[in-house]
PDB file of N, CA and C in Angstrom:
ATOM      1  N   UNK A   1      24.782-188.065 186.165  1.00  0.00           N
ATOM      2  CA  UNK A   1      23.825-187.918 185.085  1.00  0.00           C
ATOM      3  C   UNK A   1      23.648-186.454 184.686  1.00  0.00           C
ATOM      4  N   UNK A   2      24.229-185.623 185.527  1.00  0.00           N
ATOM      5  CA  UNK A   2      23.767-184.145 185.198  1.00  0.00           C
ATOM      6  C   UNK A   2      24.467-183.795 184.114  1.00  0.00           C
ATOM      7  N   UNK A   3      26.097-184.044 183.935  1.00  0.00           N
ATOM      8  CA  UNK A   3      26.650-183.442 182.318  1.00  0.00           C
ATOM      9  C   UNK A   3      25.827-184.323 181.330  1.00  0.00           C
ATOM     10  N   UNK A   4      25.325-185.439 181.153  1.00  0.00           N
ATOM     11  CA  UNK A   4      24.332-185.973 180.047  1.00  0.00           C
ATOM     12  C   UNK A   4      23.254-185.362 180.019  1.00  0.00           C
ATOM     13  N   UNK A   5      22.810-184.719 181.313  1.00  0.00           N
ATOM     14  CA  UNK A   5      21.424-184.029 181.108  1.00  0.00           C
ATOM     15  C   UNK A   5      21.738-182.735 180.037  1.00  0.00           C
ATOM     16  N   UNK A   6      22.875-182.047 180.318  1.00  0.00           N
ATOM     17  CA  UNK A   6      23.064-180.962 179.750  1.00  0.00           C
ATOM     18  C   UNK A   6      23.906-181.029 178.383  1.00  0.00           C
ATOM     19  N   UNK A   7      23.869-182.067 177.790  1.00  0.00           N
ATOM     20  CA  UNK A   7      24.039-182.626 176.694  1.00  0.00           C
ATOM     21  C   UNK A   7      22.836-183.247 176.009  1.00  0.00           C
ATOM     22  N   UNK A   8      21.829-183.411 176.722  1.00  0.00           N
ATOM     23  CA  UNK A   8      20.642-184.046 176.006  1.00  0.00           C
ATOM     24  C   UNK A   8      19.979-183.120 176.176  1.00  0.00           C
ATOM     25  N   UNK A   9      20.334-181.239 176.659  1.00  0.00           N
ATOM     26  CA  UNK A   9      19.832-180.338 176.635  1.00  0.00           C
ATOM     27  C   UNK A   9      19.834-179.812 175.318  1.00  0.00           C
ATOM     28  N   UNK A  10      21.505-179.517 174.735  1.00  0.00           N
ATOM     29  CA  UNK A  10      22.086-179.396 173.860  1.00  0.00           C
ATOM     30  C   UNK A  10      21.672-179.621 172.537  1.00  0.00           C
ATOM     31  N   UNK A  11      21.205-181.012 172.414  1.00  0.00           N
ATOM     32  CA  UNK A  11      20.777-181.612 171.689  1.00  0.00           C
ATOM     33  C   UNK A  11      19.126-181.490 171.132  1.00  0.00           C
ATOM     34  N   UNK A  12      18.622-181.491 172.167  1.00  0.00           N
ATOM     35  CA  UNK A  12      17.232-181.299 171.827  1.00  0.00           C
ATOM     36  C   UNK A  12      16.475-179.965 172.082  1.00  0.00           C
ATOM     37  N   UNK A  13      17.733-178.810 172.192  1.00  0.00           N
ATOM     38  CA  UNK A  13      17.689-177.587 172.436  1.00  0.00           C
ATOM     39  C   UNK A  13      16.236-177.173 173.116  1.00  0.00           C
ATOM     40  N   UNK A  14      16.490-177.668 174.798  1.00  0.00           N
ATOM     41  CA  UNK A  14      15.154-177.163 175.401  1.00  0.00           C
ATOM     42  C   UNK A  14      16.495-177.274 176.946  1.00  0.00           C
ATOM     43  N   UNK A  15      15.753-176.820 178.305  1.00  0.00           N
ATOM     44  CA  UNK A  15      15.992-177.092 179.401  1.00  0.00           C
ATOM     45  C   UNK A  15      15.819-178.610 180.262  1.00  0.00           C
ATOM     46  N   UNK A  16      16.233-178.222 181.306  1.00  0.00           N
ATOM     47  CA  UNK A  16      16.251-179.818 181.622  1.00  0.00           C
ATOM     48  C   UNK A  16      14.950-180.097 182.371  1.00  0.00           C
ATOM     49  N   UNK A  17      14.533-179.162 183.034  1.00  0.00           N
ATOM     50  CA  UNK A  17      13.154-179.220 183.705  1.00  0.00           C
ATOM     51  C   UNK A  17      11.637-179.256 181.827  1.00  0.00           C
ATOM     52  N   UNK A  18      12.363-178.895 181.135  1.00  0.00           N
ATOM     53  CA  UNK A  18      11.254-179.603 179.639  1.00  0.00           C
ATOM     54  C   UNK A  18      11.916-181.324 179.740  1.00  0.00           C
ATOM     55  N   UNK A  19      13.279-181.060 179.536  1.00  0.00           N
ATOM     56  CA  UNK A  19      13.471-183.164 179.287  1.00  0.00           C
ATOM     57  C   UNK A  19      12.760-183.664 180.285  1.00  0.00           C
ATOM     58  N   UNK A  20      12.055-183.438 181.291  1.00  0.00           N
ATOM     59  CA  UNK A  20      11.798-183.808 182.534  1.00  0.00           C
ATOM     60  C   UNK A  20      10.058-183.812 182.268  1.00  0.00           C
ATOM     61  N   UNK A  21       9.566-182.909 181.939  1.00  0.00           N
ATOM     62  CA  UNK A  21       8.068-182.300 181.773  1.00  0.00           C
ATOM     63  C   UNK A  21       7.520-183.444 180.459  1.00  0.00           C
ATOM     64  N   UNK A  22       8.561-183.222 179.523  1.00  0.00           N
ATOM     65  CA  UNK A  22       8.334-183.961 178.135  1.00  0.00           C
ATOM     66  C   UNK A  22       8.399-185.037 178.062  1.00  0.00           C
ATOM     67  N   UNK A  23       8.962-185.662 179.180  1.00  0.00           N
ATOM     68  CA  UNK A  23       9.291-187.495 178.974  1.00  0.00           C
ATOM     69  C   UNK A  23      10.290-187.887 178.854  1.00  0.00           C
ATOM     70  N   UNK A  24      11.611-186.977 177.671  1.00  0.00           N
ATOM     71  CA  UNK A  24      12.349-186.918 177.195  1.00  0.00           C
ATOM     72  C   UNK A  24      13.587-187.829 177.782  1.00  0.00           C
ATOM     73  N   UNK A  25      14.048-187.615 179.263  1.00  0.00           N
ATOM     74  CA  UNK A  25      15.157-188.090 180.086  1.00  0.00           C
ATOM     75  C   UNK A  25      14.494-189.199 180.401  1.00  0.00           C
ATOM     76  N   UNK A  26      12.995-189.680 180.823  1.00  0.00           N
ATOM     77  CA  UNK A  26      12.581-191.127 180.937  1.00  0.00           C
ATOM     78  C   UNK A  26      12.837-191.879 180.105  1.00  0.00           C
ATOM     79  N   UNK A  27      12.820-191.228 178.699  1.00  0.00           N
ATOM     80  CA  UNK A  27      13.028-192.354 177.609  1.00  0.00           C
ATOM     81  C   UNK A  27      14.264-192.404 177.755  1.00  0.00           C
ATOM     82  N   UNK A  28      15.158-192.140 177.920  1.00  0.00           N
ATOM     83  CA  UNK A  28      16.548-191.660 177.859  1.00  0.00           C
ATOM     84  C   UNK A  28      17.042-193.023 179.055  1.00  0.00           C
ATOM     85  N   UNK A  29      16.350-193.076 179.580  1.00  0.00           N
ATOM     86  CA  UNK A  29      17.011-193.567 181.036  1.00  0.00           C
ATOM     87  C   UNK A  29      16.431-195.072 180.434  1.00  0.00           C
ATOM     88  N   UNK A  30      15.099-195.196 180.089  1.00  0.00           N
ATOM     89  CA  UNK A  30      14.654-196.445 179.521  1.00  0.00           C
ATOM     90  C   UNK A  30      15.544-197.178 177.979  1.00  0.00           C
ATOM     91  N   UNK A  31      15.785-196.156 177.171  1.00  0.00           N
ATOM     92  CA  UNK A  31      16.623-196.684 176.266  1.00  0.00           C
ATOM     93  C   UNK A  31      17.945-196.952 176.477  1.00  0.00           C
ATOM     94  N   UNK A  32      18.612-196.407 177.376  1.00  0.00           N
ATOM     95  CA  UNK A  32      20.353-196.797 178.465  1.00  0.00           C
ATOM     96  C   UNK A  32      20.297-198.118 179.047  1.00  0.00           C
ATOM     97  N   UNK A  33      19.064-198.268 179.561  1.00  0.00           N
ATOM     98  CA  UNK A  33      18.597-199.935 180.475  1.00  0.00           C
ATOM     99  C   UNK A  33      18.663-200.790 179.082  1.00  0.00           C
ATOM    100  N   UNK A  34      18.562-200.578 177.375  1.00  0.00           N
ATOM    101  CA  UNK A  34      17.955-201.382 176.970  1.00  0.00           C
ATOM    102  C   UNK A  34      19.338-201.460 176.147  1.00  0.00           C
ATOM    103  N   UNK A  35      20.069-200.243 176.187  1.00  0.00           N
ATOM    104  CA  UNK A  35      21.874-200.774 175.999  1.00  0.00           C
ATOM    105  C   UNK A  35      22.922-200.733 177.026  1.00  0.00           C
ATOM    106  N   UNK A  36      23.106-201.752 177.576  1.00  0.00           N
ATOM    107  CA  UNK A  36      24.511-201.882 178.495  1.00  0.00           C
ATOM    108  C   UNK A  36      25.460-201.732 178.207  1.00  0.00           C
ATOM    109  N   UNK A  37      26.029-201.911 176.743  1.00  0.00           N
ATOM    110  CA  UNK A  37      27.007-201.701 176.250  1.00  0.00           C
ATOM    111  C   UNK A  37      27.665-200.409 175.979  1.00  0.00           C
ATOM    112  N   UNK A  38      26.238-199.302 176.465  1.00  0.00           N
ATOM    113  CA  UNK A  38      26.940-197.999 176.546  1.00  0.00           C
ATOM    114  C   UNK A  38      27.382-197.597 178.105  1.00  0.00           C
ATOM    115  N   UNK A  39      28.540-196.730 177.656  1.00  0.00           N
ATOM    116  CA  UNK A  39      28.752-196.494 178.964  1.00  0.00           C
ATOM    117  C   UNK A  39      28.915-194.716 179.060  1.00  0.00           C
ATOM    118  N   UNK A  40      28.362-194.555 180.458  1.00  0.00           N
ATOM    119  CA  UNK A  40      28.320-193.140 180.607  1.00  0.00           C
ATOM    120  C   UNK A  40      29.263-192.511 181.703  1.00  0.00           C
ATOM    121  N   UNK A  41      30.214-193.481 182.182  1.00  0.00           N
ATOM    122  CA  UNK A  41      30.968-192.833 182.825  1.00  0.00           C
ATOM    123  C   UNK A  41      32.864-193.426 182.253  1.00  0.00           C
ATOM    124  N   UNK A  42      33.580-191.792 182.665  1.00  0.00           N
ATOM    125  CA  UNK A  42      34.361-191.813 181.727  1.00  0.00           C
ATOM    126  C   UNK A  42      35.586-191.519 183.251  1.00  0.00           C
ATOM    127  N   UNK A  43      37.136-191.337 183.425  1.00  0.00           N
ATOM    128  CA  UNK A  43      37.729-191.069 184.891  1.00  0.00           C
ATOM    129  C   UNK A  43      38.199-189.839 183.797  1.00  0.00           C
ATOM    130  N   UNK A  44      38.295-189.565 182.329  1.00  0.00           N
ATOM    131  CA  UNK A  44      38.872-188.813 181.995  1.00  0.00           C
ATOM    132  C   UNK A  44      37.723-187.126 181.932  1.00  0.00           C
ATOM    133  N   UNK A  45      37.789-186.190 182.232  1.00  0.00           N
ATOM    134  CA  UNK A  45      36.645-185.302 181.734  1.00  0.00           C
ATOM    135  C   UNK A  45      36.227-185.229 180.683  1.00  0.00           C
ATOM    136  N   UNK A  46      37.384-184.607 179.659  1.00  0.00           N
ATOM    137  CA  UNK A  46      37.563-184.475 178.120  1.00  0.00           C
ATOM    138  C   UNK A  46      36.620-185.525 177.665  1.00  0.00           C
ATOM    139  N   UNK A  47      37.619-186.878 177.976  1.00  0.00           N
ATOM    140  CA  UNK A  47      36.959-187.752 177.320  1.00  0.00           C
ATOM    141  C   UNK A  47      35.553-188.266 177.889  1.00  0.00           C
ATOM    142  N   UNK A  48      35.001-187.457 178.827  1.00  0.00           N
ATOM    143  CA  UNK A  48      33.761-188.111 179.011  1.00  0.00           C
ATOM    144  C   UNK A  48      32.348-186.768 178.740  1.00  0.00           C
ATOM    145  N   UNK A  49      33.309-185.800 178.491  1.00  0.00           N
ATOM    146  CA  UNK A  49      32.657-185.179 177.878  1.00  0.00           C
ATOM    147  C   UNK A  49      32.265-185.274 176.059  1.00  0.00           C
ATOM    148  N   UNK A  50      32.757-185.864 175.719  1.00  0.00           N
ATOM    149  CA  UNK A  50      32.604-186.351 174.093  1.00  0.00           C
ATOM    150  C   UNK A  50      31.750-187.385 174.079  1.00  0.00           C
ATOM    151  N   UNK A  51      32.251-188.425 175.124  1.00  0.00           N
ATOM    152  CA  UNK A  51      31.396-189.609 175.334  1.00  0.00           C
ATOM    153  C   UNK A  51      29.900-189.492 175.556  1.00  0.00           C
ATOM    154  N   UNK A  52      29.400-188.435 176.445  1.00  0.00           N
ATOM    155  CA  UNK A  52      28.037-187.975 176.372  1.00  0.00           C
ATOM    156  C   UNK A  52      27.907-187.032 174.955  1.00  0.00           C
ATOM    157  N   UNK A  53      28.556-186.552 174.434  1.00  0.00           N
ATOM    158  CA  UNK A  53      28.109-185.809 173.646  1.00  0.00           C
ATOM    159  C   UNK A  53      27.833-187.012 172.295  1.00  0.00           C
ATOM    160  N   UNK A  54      28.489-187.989 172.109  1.00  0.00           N
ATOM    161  CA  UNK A  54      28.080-188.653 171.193  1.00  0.00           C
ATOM    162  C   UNK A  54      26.717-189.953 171.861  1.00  0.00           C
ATOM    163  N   UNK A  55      27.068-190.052 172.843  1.00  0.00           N
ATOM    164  CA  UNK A  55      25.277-190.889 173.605  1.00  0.00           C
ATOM    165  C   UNK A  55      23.987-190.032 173.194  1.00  0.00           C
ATOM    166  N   UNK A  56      24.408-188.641 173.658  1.00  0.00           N
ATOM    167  CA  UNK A  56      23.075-187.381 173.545  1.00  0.00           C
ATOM    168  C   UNK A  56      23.149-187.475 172.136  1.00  0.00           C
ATOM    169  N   UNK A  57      23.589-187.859 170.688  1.00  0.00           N
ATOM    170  CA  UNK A  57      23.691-187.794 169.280  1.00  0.00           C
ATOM    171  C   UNK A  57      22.958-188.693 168.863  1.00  0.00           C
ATOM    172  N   UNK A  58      23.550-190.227 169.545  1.00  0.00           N
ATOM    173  CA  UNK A  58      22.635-191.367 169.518  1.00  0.00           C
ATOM    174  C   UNK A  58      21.407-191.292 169.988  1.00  0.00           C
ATOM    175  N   UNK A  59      20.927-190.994 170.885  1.00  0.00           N
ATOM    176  CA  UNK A  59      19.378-191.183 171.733  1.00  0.00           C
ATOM    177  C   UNK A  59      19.132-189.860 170.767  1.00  0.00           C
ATOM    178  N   UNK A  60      19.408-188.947 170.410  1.00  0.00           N
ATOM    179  CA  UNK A  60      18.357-188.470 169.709  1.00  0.00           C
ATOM    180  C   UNK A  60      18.108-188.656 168.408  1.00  0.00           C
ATOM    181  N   UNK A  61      19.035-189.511 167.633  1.00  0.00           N
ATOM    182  CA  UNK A  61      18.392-189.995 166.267  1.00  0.00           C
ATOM    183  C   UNK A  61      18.146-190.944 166.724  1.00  0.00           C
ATOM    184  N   UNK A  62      17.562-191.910 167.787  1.00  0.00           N
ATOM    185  CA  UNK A  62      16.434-192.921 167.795  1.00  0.00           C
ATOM    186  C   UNK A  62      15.384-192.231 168.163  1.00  0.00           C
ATOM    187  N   UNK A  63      15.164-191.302 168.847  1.00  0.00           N
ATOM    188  CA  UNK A  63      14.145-190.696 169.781  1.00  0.00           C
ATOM    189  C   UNK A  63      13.299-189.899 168.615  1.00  0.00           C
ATOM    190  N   UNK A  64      14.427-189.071 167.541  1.00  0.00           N
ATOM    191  CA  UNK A  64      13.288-188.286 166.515  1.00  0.00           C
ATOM    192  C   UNK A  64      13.408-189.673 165.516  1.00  0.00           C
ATOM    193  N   UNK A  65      13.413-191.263 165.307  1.00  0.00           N
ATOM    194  CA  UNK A  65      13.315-191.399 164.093  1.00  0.00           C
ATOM    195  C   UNK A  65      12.082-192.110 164.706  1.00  0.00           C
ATOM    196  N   UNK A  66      11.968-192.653 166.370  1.00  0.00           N
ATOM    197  CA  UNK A  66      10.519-193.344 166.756  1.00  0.00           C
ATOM    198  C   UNK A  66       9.770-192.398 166.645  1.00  0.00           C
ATOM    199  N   UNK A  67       9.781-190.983 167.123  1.00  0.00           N
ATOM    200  CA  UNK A  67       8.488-189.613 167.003  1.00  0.00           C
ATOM    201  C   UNK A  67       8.021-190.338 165.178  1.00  0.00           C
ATOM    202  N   UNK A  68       9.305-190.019 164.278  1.00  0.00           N
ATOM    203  CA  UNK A  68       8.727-189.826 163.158  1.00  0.00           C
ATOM    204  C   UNK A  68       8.229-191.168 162.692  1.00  0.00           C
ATOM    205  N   UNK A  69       7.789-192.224 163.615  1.00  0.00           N
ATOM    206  CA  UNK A  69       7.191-193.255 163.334  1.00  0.00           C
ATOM    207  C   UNK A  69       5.725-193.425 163.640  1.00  0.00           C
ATOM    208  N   UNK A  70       5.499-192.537 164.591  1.00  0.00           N
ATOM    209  CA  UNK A  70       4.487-192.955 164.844  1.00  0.00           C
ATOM    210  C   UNK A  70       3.548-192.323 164.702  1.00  0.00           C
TER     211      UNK A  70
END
């Protein structure tokens, strides 16, 4: 989980001890339980480095479009 952490760092341009403080990686971990169909582990690096980088793309346009819902 740590290269996704530092991709959902990336993304929401803060540290990982804020995704942690903020909620941020709970929701993260709660919205992963609520798709199985994603997968976060990859045997290739490359390719599992893209693979988080497009998960950390996804969870954060759900994450800012629920903020901007509510």
């Amino acid at each position: 989980m740590h290269h996704i952490q530092s991709k959902l760092c990336e993304v929401f341009e803060c540290t990982e001890p804020e995704l942690t403080s903020k909620g941020i990686f709970d929701e993260f971990r709660a919205w992963l339980n609520e798709h199985p169909e994603i997968e976060v582990f990859a045997l290739d690096p490359y390719a599992g480095d893209a693979i988080n980088s497009n998960i950390a793309a996804q969870f954060y346009e759900f994450y800012t479009n629920k903020i901007g819902e509510s």
